[in-house]
PDB file of N, CA and C in Angstrom:
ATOM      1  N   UNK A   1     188.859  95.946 130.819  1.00  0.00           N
ATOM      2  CA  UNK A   1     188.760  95.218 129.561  1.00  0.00           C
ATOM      3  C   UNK A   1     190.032  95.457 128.757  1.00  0.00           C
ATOM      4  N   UNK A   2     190.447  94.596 127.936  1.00  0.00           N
ATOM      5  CA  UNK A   2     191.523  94.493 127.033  1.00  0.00           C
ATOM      6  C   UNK A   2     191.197  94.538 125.819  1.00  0.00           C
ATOM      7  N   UNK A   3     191.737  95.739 125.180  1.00  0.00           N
ATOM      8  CA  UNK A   3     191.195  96.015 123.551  1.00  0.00           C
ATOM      9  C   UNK A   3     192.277  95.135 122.908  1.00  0.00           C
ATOM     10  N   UNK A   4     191.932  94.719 121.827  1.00  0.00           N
ATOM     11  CA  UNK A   4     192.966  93.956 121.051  1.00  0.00           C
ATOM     12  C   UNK A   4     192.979  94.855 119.325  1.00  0.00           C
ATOM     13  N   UNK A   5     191.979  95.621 119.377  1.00  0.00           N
ATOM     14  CA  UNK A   5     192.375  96.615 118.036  1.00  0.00           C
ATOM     15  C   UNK A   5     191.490  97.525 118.189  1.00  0.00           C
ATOM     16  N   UNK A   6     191.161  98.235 117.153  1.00  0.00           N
ATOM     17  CA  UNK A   6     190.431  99.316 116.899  1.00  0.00           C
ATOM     18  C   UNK A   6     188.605  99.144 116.490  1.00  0.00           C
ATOM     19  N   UNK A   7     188.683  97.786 115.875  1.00  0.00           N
ATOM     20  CA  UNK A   7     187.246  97.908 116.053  1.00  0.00           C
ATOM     21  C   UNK A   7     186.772  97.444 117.338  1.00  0.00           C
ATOM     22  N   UNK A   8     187.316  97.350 118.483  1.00  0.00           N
ATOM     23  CA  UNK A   8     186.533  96.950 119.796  1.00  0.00           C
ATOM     24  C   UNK A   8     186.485  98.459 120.003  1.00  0.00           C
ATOM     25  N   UNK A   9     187.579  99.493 119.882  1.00  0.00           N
ATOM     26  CA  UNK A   9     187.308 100.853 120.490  1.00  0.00           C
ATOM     27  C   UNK A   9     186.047 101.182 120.111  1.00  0.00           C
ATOM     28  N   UNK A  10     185.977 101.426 118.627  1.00  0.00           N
ATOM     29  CA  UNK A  10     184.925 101.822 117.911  1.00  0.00           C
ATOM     30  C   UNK A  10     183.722 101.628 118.293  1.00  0.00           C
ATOM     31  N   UNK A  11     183.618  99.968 118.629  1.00  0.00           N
ATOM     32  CA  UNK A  11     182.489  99.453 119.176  1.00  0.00           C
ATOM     33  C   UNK A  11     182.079  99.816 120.451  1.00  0.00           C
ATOM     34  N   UNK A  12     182.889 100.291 121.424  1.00  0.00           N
ATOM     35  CA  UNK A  12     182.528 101.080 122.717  1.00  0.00           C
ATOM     36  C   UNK A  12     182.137 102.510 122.855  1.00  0.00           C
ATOM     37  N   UNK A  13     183.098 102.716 121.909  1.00  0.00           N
ATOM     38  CA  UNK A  13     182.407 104.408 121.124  1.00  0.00           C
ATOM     39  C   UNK A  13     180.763 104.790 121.080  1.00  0.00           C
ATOM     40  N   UNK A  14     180.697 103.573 119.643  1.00  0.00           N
ATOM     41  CA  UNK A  14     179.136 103.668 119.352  1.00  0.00           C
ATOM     42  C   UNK A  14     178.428 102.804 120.839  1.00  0.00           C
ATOM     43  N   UNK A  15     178.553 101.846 121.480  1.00  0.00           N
ATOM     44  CA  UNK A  15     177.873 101.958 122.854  1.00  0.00           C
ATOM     45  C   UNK A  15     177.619 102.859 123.766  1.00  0.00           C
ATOM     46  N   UNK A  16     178.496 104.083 123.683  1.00  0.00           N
ATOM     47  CA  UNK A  16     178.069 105.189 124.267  1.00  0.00           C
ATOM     48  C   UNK A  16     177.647 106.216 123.695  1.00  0.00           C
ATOM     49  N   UNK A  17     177.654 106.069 122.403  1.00  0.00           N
ATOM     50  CA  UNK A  17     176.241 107.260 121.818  1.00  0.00           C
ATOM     51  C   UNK A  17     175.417 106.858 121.803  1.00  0.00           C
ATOM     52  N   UNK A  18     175.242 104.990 121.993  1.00  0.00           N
ATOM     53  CA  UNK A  18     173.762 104.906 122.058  1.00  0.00           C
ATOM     54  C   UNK A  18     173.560 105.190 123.416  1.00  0.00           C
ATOM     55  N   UNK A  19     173.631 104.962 124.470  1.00  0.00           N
ATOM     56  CA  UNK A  19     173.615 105.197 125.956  1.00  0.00           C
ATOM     57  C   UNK A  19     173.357 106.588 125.664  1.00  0.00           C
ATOM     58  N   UNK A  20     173.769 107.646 124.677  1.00  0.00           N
ATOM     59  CA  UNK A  20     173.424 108.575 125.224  1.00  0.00           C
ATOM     60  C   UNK A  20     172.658 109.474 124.001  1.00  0.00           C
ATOM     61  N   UNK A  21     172.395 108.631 123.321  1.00  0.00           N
ATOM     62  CA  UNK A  21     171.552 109.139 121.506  1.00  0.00           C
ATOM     63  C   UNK A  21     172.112 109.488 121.320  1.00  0.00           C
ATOM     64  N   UNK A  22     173.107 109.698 120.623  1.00  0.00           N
ATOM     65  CA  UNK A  22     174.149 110.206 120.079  1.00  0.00           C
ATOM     66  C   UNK A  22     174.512 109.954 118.533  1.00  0.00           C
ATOM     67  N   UNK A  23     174.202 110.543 117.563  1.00  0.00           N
ATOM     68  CA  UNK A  23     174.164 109.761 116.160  1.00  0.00           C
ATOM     69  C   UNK A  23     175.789 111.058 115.769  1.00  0.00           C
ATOM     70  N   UNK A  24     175.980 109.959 114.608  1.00  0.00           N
ATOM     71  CA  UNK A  24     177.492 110.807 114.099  1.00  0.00           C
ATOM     72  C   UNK A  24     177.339 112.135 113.586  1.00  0.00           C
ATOM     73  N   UNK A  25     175.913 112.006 113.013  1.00  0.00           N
ATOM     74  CA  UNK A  25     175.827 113.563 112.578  1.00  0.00           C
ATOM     75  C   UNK A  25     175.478 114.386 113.692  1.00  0.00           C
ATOM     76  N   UNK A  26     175.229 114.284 114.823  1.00  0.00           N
ATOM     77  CA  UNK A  26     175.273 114.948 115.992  1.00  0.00           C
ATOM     78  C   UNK A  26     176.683 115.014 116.176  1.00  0.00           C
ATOM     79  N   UNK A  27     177.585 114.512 115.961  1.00  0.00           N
ATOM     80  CA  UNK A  27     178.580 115.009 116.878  1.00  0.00           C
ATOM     81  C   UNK A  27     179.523 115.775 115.811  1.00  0.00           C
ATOM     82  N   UNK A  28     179.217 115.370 114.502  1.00  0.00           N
ATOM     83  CA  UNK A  28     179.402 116.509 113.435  1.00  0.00           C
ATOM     84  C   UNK A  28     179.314 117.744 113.571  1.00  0.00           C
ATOM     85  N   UNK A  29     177.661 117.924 113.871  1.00  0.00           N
ATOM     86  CA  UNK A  29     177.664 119.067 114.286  1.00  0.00           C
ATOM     87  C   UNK A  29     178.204 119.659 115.454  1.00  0.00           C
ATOM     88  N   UNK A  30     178.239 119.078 116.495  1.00  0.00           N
ATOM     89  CA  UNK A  30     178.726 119.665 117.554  1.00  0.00           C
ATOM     90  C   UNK A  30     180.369 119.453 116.949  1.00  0.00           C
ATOM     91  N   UNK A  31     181.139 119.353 116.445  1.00  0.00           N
ATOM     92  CA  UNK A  31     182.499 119.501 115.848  1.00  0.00           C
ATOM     93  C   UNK A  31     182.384 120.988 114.706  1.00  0.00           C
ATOM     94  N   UNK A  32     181.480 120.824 114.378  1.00  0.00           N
ATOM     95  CA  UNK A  32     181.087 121.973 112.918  1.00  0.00           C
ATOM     96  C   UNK A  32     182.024 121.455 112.255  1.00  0.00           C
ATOM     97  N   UNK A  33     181.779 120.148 111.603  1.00  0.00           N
ATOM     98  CA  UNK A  33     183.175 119.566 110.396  1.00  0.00           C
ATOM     99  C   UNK A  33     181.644 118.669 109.884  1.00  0.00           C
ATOM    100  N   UNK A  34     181.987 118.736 108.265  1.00  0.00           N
ATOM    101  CA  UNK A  34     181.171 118.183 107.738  1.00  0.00           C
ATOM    102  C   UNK A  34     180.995 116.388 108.355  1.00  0.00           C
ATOM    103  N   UNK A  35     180.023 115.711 107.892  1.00  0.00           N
ATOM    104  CA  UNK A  35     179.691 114.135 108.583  1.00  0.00           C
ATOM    105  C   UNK A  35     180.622 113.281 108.429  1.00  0.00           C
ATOM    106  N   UNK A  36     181.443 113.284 106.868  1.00  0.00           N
ATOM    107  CA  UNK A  36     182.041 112.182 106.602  1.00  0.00           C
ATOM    108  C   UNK A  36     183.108 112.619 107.014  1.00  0.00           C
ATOM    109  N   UNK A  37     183.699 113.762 107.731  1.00  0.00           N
ATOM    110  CA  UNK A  37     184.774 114.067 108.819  1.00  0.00           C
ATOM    111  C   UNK A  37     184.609 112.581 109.797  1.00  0.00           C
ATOM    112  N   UNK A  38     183.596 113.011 110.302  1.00  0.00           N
ATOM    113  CA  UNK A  38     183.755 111.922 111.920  1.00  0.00           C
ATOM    114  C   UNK A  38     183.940 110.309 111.144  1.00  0.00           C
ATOM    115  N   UNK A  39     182.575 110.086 109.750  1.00  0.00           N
ATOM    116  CA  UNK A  39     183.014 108.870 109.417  1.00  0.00           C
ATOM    117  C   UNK A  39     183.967 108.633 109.362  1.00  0.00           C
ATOM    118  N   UNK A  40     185.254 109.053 108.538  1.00  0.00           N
ATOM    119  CA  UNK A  40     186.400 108.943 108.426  1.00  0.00           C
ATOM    120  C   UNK A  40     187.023 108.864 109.646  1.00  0.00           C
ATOM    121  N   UNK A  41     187.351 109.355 111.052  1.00  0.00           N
ATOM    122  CA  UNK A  41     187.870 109.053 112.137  1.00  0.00           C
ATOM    123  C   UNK A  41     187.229 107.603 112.301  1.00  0.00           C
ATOM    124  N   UNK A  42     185.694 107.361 112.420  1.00  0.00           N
ATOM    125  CA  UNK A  42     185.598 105.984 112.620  1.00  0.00           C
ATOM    126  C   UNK A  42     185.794 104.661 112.071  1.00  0.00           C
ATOM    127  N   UNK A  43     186.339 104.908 110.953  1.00  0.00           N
ATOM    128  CA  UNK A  43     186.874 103.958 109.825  1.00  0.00           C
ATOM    129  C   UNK A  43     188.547 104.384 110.184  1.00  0.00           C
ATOM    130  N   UNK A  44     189.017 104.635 110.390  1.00  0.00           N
ATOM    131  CA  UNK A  44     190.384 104.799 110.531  1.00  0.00           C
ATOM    132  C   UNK A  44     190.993 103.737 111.268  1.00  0.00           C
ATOM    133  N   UNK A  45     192.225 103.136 110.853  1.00  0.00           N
ATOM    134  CA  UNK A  45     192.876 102.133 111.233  1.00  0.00           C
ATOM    135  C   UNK A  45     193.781 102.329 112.469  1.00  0.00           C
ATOM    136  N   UNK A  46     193.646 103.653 112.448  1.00  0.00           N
ATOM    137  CA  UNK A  46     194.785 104.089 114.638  1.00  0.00           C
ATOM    138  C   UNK A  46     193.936 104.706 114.848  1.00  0.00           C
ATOM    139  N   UNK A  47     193.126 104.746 115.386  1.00  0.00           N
ATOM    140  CA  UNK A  47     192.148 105.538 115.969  1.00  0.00           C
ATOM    141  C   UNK A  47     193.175 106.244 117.155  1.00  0.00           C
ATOM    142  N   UNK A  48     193.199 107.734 117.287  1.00  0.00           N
ATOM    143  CA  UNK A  48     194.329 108.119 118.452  1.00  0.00           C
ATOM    144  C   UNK A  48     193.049 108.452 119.488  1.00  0.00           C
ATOM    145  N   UNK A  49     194.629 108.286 120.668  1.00  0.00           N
ATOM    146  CA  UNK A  49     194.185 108.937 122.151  1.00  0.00           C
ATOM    147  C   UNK A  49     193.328 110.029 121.811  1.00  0.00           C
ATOM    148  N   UNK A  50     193.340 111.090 121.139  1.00  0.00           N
ATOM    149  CA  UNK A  50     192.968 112.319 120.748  1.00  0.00           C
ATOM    150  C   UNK A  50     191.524 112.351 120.422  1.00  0.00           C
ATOM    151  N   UNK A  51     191.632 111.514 119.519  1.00  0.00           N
ATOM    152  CA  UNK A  51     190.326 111.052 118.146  1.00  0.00           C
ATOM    153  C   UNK A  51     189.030 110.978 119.706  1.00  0.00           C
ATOM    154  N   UNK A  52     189.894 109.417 120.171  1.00  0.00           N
ATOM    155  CA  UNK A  52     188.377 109.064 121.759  1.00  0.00           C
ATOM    156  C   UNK A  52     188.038 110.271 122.199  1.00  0.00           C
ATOM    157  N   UNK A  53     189.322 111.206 123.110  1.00  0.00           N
ATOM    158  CA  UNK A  53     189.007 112.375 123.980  1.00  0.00           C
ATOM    159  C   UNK A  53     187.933 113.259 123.211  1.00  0.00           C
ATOM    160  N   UNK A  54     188.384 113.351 122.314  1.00  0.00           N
ATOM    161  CA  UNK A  54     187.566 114.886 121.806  1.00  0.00           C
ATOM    162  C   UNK A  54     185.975 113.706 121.202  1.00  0.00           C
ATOM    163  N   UNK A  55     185.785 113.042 120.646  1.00  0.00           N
ATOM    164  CA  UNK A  55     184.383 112.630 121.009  1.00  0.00           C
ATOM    165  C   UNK A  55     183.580 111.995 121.703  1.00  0.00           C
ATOM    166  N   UNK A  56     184.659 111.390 123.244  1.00  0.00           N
ATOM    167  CA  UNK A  56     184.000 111.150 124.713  1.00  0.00           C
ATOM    168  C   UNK A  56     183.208 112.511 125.021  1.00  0.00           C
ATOM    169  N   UNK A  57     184.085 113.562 125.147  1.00  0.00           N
ATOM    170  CA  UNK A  57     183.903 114.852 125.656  1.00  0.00           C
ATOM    171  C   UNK A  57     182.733 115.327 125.210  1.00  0.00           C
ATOM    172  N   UNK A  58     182.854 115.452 123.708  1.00  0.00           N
ATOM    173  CA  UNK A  58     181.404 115.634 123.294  1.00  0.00           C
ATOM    174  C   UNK A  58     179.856 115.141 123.787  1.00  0.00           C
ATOM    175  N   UNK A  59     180.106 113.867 124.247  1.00  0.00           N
ATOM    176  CA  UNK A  59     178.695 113.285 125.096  1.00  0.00           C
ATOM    177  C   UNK A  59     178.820 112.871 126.755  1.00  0.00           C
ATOM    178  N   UNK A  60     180.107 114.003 127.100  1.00  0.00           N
ATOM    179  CA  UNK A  60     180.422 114.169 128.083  1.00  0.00           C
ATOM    180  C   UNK A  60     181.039 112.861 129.319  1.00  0.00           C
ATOM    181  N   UNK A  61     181.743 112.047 128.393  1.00  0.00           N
ATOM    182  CA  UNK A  61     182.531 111.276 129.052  1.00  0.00           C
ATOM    183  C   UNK A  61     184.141 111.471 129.484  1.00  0.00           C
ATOM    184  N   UNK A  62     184.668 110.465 129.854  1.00  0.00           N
ATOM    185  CA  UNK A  62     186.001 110.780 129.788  1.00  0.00           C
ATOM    186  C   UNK A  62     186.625 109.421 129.172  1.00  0.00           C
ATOM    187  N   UNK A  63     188.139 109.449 129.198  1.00  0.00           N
ATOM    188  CA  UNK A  63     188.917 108.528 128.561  1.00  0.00           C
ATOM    189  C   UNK A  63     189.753 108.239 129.582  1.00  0.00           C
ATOM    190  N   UNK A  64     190.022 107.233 130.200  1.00  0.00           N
ATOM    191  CA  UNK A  64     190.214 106.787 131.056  1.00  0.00           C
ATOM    192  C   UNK A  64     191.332 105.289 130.770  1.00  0.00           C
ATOM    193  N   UNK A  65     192.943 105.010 130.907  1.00  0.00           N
ATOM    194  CA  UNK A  65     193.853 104.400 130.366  1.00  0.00           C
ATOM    195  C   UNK A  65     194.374 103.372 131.792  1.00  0.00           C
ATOM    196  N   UNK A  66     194.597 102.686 131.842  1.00  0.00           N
ATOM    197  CA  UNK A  66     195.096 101.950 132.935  1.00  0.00           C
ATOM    198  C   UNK A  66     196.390 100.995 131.831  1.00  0.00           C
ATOM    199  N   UNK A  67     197.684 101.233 132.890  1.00  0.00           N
ATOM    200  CA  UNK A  67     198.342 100.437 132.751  1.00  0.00           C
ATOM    201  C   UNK A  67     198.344  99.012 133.654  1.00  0.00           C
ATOM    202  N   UNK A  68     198.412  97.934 133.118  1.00  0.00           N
ATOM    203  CA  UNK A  68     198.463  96.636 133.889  1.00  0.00           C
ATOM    204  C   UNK A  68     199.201  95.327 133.758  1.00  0.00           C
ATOM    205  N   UNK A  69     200.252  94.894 134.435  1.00  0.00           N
ATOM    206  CA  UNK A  69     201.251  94.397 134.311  1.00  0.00           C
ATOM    207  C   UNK A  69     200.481  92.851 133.922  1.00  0.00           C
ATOM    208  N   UNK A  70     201.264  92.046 132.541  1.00  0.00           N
ATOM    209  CA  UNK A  70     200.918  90.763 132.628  1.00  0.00           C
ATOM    210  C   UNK A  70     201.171  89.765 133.783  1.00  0.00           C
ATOM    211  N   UNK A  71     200.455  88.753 133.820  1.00  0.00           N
ATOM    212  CA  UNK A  71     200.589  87.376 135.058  1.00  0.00           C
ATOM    213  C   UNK A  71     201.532  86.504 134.076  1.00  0.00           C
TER     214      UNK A  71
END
């Protein structure tokens, strides 16, 4: 798939906490940073490489990048 910004990330994000119940204040806690910590990453306009990894990991996914040449 081809992201074209940040709210498609976002939106795959929250598809996999639901896949895996996953609510933000769960992963708050599992961060130990208050809630509107994570809100704030998910409202953020660059969401980094970093930001995905460390809350894939949390519901035990990975982040996974493919480069692919245009036709």
């Amino acid at each position: 798939m081809i992201y074209k910004d940040n709210d498609q990330l976002v939106n795959e994000l929250k598809k996999v906490m639901i896949d895996t119940n996953t609510k933000q204040v769960d992963i708050a806690n599992m961060m130990e940073v208050p809630k509107q910590a994570i809100t704030k990453i998910f409202n953020k306009k660059n969401l980094t490489c970093d930001d995905m990894k460390k809350l894939l990991s949390l519901m035990n996914y990975e982040l996974h990048i493919d480069f692919v040449k245009k036709i």
